[in-house]
Protein backbone atom coordinates (compact mmCIF):
# COMPACT_ATOMS: atom_id res chain seq x y z
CA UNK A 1 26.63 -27.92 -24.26
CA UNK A 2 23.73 -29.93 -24.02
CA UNK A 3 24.35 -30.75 -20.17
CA UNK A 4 24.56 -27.00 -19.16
CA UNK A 5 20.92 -26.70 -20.73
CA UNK A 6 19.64 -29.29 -18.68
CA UNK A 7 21.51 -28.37 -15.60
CA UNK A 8 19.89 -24.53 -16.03
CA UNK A 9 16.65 -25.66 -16.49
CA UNK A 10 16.59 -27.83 -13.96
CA UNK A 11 17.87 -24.97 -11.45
CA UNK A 12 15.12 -23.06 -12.82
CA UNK A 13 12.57 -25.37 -12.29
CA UNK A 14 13.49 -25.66 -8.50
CA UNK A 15 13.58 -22.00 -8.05
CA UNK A 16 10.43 -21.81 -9.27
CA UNK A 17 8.65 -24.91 -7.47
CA UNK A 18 10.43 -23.38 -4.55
CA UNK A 19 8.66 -20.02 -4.83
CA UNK A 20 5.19 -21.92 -5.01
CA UNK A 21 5.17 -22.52 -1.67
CA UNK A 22 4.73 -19.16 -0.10
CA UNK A 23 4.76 -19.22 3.50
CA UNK A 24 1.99 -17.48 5.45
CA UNK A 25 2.84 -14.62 7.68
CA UNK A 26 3.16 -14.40 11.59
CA UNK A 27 0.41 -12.93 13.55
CA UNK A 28 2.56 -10.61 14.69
CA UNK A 29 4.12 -9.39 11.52
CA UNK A 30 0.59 -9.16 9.69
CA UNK A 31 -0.40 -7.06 13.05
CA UNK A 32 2.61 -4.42 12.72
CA UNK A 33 1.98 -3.86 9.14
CA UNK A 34 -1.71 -2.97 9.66
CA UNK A 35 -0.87 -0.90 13.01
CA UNK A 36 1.64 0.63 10.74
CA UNK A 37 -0.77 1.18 7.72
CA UNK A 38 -3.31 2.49 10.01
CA UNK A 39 -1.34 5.01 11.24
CA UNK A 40 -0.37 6.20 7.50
CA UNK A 41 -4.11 6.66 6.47
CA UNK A 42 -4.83 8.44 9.85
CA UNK A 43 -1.57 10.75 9.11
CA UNK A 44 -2.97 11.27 5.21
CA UNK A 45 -6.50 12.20 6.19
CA UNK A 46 -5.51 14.67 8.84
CA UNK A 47 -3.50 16.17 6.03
CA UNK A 48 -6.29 16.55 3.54
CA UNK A 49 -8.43 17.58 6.29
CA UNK A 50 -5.60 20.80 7.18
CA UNK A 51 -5.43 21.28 3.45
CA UNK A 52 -8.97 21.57 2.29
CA UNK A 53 -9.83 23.92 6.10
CA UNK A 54 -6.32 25.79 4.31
CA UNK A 55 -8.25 26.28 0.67
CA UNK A 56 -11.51 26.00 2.04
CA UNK A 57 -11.10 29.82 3.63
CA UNK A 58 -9.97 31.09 0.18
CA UNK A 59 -12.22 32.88 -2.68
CA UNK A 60 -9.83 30.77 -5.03
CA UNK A 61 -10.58 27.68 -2.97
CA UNK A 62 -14.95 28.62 -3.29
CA UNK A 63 -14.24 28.53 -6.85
CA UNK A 64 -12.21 25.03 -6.83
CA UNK A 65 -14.83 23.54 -4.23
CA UNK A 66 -17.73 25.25 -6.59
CA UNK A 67 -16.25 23.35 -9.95
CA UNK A 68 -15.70 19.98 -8.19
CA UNK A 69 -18.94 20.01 -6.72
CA UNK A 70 -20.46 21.20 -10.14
CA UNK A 71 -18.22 17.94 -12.16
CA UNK A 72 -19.91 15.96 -9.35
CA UNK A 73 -23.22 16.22 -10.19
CA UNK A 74 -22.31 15.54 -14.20
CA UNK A 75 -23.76 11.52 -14.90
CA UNK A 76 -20.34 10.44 -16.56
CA UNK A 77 -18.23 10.84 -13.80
CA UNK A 78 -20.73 9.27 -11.54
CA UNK A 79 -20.69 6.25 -14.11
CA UNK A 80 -17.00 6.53 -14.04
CA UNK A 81 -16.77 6.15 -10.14
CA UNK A 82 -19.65 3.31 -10.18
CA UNK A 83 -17.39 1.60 -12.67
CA UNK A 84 -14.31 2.08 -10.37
CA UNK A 85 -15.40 1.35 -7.28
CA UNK A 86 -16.99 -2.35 -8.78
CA UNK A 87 -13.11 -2.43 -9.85
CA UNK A 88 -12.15 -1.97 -6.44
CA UNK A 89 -14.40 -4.43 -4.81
CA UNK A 90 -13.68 -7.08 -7.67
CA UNK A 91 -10.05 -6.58 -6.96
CA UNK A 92 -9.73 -6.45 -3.08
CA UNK A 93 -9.12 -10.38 -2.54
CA UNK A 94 -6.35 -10.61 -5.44
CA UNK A 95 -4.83 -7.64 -3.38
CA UNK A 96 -5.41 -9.21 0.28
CA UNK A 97 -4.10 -12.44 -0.96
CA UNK A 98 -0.82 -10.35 -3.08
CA UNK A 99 -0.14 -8.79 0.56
CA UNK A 100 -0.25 -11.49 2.05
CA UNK A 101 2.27 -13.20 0.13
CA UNK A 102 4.57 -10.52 -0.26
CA UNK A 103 4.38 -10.41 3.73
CA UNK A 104 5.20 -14.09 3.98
CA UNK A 105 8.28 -13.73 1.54
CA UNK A 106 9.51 -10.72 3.15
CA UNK A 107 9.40 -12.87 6.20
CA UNK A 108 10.90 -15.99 5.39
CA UNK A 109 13.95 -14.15 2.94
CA UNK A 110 14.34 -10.43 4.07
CA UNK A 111 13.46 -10.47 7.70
CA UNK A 112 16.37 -11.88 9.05
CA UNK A 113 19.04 -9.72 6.89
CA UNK A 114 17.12 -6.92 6.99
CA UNK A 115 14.24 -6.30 9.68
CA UNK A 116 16.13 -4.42 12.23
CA UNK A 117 17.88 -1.89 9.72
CA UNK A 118 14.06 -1.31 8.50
CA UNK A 119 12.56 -1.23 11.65
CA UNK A 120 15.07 1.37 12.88
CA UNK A 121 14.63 3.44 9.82
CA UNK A 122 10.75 3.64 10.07
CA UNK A 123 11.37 4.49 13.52
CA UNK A 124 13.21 7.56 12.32
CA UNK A 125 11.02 8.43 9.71
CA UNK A 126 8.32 7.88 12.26
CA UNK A 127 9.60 10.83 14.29
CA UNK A 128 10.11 13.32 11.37
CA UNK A 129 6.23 12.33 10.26
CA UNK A 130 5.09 13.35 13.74
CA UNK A 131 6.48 16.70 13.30
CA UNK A 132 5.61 17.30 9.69
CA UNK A 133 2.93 15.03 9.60
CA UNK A 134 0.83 14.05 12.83
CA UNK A 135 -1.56 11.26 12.39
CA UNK A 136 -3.95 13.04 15.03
């Protein structure tokens, strides 16, 4: 019993060791994802953009627009998005380095079993956001 303990742990323990050396990312790879996430942003602000020109033209959307401007101005919520946004800059190298990792493992384990299903299927969905959702 005891030798079934020691054999798990020590398949444990090399799975782990194993998964501290994360290998970096290709060039290329790191350069498709941000191609890729640049595109999404571009696609979500031309969306806002068509939605708040949509509202905008409304009486209902004056009010909304009046309100938010109005809980703008109030000091807490400008404390509250001070507070955030030193969140945000605090956290943006744990995230770039998280990325960056999860880039590397997707590259070294998933890549080769799956990169050319996924890269067909955001090809697809690629075409179906162009018609829904252009990113110009």
């Amino acid at each position: 019993m005891n030798a079934k303990f020691v054999l798990a742990l020590v398949l444990v323990l090399q799975v782990s060791t194993s998964l501290c050396d994360i290998p970096a990312p290709s060039q290329e790879l790191v350069d498709k994802y941000e191609s890729m996430k640049s595109v999404f942003y571009k696609r979500l602000l031309n969306a806002y953009s068509k939605l708040q020109t949509a509202v905008g033209d409304s009486s209902q959307g004056q009010v909304a627009k009046e309100m938010l401007e109005a809980m703008q101005s109030r000091p807490e919520l400008q404390a509250i998005a001070k507070v955030a946004s030193g969140v945000g800059a605090e956290a943006a190298p744990i995230v770039d380095r998280a990325r960056t990792s999860l880039l590397g493992l997707y590259e070294q384990y998933l890549r080769p079993h799956v990169g050319t299903g996924l890269s067909d299927a955001i090809d697809q969905i690629k075409v179906v956001l162009d018609g829904v959702m252009p990113a110009e």
